[in-house]
C-alpha atoms as a PDB file:
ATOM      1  CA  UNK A   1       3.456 -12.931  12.828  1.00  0.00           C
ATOM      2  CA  UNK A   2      -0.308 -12.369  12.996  1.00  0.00           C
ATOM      3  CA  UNK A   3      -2.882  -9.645  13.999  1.00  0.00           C
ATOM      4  CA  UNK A   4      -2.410 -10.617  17.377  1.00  0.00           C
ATOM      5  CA  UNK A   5       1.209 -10.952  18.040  1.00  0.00           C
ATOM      6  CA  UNK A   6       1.708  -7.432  15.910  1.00  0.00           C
ATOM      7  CA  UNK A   7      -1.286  -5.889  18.580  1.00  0.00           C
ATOM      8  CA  UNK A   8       0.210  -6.990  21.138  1.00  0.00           C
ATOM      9  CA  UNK A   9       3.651  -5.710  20.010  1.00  0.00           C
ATOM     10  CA  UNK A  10       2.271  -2.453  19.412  1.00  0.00           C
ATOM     11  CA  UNK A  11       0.607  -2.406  23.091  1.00  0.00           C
ATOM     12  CA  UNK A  12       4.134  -2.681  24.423  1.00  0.00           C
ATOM     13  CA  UNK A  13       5.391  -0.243  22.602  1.00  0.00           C
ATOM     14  CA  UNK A  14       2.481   2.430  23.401  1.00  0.00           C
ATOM     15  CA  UNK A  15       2.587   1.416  26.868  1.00  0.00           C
ATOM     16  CA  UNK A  16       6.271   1.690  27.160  1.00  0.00           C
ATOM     17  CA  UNK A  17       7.463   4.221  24.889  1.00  0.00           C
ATOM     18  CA  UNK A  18       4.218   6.806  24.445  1.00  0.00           C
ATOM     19  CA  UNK A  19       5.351   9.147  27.027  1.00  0.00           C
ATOM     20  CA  UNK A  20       7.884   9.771  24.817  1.00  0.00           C
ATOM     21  CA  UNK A  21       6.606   9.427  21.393  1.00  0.00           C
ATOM     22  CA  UNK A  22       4.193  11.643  19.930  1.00  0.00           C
ATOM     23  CA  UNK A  23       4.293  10.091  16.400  1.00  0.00           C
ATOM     24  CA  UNK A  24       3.589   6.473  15.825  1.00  0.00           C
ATOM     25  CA  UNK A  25       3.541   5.163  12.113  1.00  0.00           C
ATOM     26  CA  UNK A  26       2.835   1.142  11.706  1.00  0.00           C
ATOM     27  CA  UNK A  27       4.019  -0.249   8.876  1.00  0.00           C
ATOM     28  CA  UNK A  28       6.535   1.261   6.523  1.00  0.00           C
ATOM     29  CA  UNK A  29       5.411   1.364   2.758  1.00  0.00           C
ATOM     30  CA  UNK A  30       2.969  -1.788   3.051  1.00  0.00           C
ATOM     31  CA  UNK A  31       2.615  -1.447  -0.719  1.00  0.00           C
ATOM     32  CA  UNK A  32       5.907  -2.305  -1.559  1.00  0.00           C
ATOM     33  CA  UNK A  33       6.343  -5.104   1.215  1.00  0.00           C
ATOM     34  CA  UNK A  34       3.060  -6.701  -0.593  1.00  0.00           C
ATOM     35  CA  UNK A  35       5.119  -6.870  -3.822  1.00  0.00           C
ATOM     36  CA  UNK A  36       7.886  -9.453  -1.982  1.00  0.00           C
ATOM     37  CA  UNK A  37       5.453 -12.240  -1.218  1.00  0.00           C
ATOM     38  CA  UNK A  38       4.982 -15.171  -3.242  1.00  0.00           C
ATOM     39  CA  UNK A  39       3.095 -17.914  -2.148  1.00  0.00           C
ATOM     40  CA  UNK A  40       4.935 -20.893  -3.508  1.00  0.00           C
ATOM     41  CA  UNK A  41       3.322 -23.968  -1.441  1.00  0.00           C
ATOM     42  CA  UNK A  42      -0.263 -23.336  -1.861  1.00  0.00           C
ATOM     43  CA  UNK A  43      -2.437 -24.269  -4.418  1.00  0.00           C
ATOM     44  CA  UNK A  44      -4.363 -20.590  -4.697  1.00  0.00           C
ATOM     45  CA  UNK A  45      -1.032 -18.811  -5.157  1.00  0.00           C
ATOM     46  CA  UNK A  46      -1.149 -16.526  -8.049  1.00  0.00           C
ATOM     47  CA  UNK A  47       2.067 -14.338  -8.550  1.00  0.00           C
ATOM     48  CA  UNK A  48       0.060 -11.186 -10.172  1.00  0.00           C
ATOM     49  CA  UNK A  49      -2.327 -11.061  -7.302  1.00  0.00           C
ATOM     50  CA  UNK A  50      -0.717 -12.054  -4.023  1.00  0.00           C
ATOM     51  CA  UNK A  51       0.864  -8.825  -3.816  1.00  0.00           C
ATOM     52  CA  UNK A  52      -2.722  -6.927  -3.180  1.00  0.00           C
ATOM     53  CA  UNK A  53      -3.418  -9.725  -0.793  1.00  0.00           C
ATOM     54  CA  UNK A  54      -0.700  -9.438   1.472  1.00  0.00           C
ATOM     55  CA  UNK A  55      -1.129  -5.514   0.978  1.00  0.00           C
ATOM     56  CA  UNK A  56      -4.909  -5.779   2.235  1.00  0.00           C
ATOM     57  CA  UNK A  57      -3.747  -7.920   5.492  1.00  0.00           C
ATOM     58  CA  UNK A  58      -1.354  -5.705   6.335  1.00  0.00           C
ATOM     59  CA  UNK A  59      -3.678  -2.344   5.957  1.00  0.00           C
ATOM     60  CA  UNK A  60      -6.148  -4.327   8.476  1.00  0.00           C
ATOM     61  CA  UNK A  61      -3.190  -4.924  10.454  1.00  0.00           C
ATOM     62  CA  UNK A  62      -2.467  -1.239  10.493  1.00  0.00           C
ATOM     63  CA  UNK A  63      -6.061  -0.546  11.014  1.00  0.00           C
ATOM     64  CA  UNK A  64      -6.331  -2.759  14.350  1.00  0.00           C
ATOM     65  CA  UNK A  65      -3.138  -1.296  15.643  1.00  0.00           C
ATOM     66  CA  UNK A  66      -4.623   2.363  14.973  1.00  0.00           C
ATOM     67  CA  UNK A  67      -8.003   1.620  16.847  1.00  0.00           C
ATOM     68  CA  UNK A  68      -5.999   0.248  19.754  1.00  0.00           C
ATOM     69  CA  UNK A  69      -4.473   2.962  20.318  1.00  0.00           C
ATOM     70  CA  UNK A  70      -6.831   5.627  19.367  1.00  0.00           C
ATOM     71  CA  UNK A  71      -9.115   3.509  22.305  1.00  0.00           C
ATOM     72  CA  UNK A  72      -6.343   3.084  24.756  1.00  0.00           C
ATOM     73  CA  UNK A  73      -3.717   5.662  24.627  1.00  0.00           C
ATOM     74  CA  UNK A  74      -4.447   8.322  22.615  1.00  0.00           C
ATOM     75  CA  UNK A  75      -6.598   9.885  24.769  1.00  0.00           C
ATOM     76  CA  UNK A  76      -3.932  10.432  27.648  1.00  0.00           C
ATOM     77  CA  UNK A  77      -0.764  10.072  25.943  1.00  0.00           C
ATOM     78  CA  UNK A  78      -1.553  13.050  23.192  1.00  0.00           C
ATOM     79  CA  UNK A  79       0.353  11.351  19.638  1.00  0.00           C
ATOM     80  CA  UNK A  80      -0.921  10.962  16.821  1.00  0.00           C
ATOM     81  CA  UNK A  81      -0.514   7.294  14.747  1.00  0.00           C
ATOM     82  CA  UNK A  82      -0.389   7.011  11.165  1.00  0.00           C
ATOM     83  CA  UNK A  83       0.669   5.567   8.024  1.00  0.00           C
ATOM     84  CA  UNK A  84       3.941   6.119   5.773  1.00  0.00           C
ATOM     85  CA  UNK A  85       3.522   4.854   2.219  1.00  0.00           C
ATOM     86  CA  UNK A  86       6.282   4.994  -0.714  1.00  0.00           C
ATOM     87  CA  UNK A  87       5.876   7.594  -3.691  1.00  0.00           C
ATOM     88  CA  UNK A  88       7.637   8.307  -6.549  1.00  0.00           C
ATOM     89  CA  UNK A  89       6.808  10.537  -9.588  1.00  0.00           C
ATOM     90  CA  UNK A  90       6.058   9.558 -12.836  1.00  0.00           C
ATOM     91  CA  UNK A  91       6.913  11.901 -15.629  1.00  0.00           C
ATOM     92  CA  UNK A  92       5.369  11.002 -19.366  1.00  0.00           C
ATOM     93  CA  UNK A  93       8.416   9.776 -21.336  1.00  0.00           C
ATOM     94  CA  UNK A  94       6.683  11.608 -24.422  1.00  0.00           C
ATOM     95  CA  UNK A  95       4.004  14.272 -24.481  1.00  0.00           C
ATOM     96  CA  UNK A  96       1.658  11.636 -26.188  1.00  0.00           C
ATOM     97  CA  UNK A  97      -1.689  11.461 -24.785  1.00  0.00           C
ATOM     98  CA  UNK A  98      -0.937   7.828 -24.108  1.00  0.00           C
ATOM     99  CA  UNK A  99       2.533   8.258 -22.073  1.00  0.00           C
ATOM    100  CA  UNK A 100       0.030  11.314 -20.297  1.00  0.00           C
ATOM    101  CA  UNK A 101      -2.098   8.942 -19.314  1.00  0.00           C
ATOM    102  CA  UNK A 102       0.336   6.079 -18.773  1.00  0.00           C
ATOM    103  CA  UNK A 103       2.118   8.791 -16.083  1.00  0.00           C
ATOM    104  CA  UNK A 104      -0.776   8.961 -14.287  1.00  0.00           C
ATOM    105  CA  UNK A 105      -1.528   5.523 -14.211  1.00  0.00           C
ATOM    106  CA  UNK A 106       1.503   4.788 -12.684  1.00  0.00           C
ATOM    107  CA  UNK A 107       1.195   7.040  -9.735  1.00  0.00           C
ATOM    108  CA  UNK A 108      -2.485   5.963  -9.154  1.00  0.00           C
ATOM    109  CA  UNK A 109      -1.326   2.471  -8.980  1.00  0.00           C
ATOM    110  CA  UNK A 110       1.606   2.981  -6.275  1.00  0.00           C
ATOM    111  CA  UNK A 111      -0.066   4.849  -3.984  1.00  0.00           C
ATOM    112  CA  UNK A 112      -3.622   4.437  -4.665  1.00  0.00           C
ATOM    113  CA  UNK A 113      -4.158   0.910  -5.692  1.00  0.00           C
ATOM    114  CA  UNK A 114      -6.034   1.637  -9.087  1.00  0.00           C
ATOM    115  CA  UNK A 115      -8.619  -1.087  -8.353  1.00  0.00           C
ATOM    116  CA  UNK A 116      -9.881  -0.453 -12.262  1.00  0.00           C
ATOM    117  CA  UNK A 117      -7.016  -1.706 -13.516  1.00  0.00           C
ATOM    118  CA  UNK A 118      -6.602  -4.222 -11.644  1.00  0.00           C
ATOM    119  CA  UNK A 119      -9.985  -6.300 -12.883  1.00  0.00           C
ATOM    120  CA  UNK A 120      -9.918  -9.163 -10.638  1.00  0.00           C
ATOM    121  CA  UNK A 121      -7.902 -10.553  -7.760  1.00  0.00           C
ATOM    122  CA  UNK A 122      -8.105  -7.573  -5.319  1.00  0.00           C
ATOM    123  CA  UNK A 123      -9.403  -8.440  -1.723  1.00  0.00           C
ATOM    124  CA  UNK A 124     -12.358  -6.906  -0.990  1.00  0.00           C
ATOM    125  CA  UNK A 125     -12.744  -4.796   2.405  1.00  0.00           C
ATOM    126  CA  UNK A 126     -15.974  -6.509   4.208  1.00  0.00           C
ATOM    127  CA  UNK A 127     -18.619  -3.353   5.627  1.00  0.00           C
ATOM    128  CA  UNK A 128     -16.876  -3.937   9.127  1.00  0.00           C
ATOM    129  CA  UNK A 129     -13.670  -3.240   7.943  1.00  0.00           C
ATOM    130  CA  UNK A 130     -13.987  -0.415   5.809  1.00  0.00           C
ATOM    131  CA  UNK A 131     -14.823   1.523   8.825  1.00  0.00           C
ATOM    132  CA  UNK A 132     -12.617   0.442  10.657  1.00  0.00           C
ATOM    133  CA  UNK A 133      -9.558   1.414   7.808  1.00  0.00           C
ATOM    134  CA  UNK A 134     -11.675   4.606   7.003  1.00  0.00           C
ATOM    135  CA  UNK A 135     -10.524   5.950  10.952  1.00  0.00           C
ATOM    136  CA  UNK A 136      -7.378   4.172  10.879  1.00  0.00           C
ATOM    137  CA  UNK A 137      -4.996   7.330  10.822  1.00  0.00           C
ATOM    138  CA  UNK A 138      -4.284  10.940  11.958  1.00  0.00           C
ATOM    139  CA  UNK A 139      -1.595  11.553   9.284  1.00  0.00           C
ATOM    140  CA  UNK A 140      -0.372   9.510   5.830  1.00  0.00           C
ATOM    141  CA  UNK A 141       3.528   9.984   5.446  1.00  0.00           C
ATOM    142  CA  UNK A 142       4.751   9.763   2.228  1.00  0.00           C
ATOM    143  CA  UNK A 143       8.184   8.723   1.726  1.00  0.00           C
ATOM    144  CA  UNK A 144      10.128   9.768  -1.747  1.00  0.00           C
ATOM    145  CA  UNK A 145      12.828   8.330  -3.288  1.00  0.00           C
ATOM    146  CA  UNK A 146      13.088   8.860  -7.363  1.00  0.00           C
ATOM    147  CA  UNK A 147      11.524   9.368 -10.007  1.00  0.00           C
ATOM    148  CA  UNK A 148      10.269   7.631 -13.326  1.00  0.00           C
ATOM    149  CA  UNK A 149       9.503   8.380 -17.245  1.00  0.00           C
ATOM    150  CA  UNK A 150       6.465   5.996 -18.371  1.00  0.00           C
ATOM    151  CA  UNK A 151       5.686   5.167 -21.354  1.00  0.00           C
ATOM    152  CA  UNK A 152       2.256   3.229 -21.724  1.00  0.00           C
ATOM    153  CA  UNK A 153       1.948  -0.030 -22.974  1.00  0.00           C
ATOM    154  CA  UNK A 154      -1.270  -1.164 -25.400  1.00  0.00           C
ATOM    155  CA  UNK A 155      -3.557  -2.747 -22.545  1.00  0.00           C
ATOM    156  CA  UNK A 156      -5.108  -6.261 -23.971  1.00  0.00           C
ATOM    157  CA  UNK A 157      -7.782  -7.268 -22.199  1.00  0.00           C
ATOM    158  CA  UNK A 158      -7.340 -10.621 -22.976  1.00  0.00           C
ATOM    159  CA  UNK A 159      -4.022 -11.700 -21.369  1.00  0.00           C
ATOM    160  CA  UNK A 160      -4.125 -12.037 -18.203  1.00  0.00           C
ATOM    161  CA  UNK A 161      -1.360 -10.546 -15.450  1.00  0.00           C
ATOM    162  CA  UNK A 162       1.054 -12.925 -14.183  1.00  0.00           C
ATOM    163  CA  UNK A 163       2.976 -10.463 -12.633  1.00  0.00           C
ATOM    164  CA  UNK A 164       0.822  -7.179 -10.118  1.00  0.00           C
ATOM    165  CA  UNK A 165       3.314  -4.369 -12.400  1.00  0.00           C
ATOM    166  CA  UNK A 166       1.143  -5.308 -15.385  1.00  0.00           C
ATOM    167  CA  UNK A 167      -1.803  -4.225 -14.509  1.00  0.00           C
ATOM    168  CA  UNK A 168      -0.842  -0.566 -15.132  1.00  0.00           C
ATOM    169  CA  UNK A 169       0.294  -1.389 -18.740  1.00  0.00           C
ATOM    170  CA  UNK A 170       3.315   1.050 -18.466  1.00  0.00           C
ATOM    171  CA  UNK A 171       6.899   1.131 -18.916  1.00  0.00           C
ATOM    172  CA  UNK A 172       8.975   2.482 -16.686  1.00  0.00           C
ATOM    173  CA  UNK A 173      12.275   3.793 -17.034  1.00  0.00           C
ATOM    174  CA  UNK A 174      15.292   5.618 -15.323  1.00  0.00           C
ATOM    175  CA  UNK A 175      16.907   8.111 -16.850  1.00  0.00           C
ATOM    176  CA  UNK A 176      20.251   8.770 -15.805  1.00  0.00           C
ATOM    177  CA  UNK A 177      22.024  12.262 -17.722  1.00  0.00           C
END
């Protein structure tokens, strides 16, 4: 499915349901849907950074769908169309300044992308469509499920990710009591 085909799934929607609904959200917790592809018949796949790739398309996906609507129906149908993303918490497995910092690292990269971790490999947002992702939503929903200890991991700046997780250079564990 591309840009189009999801716009134009979206118009139906707005256009058949938005008397109705007040709340629209787009796509459900794009950041974890990013980590599921793998590109395995092209030649420019690379398993550590497809993930941020797919992410980015679907954000301008989200982003088009938002500014139709905001343009169209907004306006007389009164909702509001946003974003959920997935959150956990990260708690530091040890009160080590490292396992602090590896905590926070952790939650940065789920819901905020880190970029300065990440080094190389994430898309870049052109001028044109930064604006348009900067008006892209009326609310962010944040959906929770669990939580995590981390534990940080020494970061080598040498090796080189083959996997998006280790860009964070933390550990993270479940503890069940």
């Amino acid at each position: 499915m591309g840009e189009d085909d999801f716009k134009a799934y979206a118009n139906l929607c707005f256009h058949t349901f938005g008397d109705r609904v007040k709340y629209w959200t787009t796509i459900n917790e794009p950041q974890i849907y990013g980590y599921k592809v793998e590109r395995k018949n092209s030649t420019n796949a690379n398993p550590a950074t497809d993930t941020f790739l797919a992410t980015h398309n679907m954000i301008l996906c989200h982003a088009h769908v938002a500014q139709l609507y905001k343009q169209q129906y907004q306006a007389t149908q009164n909702g509001k169309i946003g974003i959920p993303i997935v959150t956990k918490w990260f708690k530091p497995l040890t009160e080590s300044r490292e396992d602090v910092e590896a905590a926070g690292r952790a939650f940065d990269f789920l819901v905020g992308w880190l970029a300065s971790l990440i080094r190389s490999g994430l898309p870049t947002f052109s001028d044109e469509e930064q604006a348009l992702v900067q008006n892209s939503f009326d609310f962010i929903g944040c959906n929770y499920y669990t939580s995590r200890y981390a534990c940080s991991i020494p970061f080598n700046p040498n090796e080189t990710p083959t996997k998006p997780d280790q860009f964070q250079s933390v550990n993270l564990t479940v503890v069940f009591l």
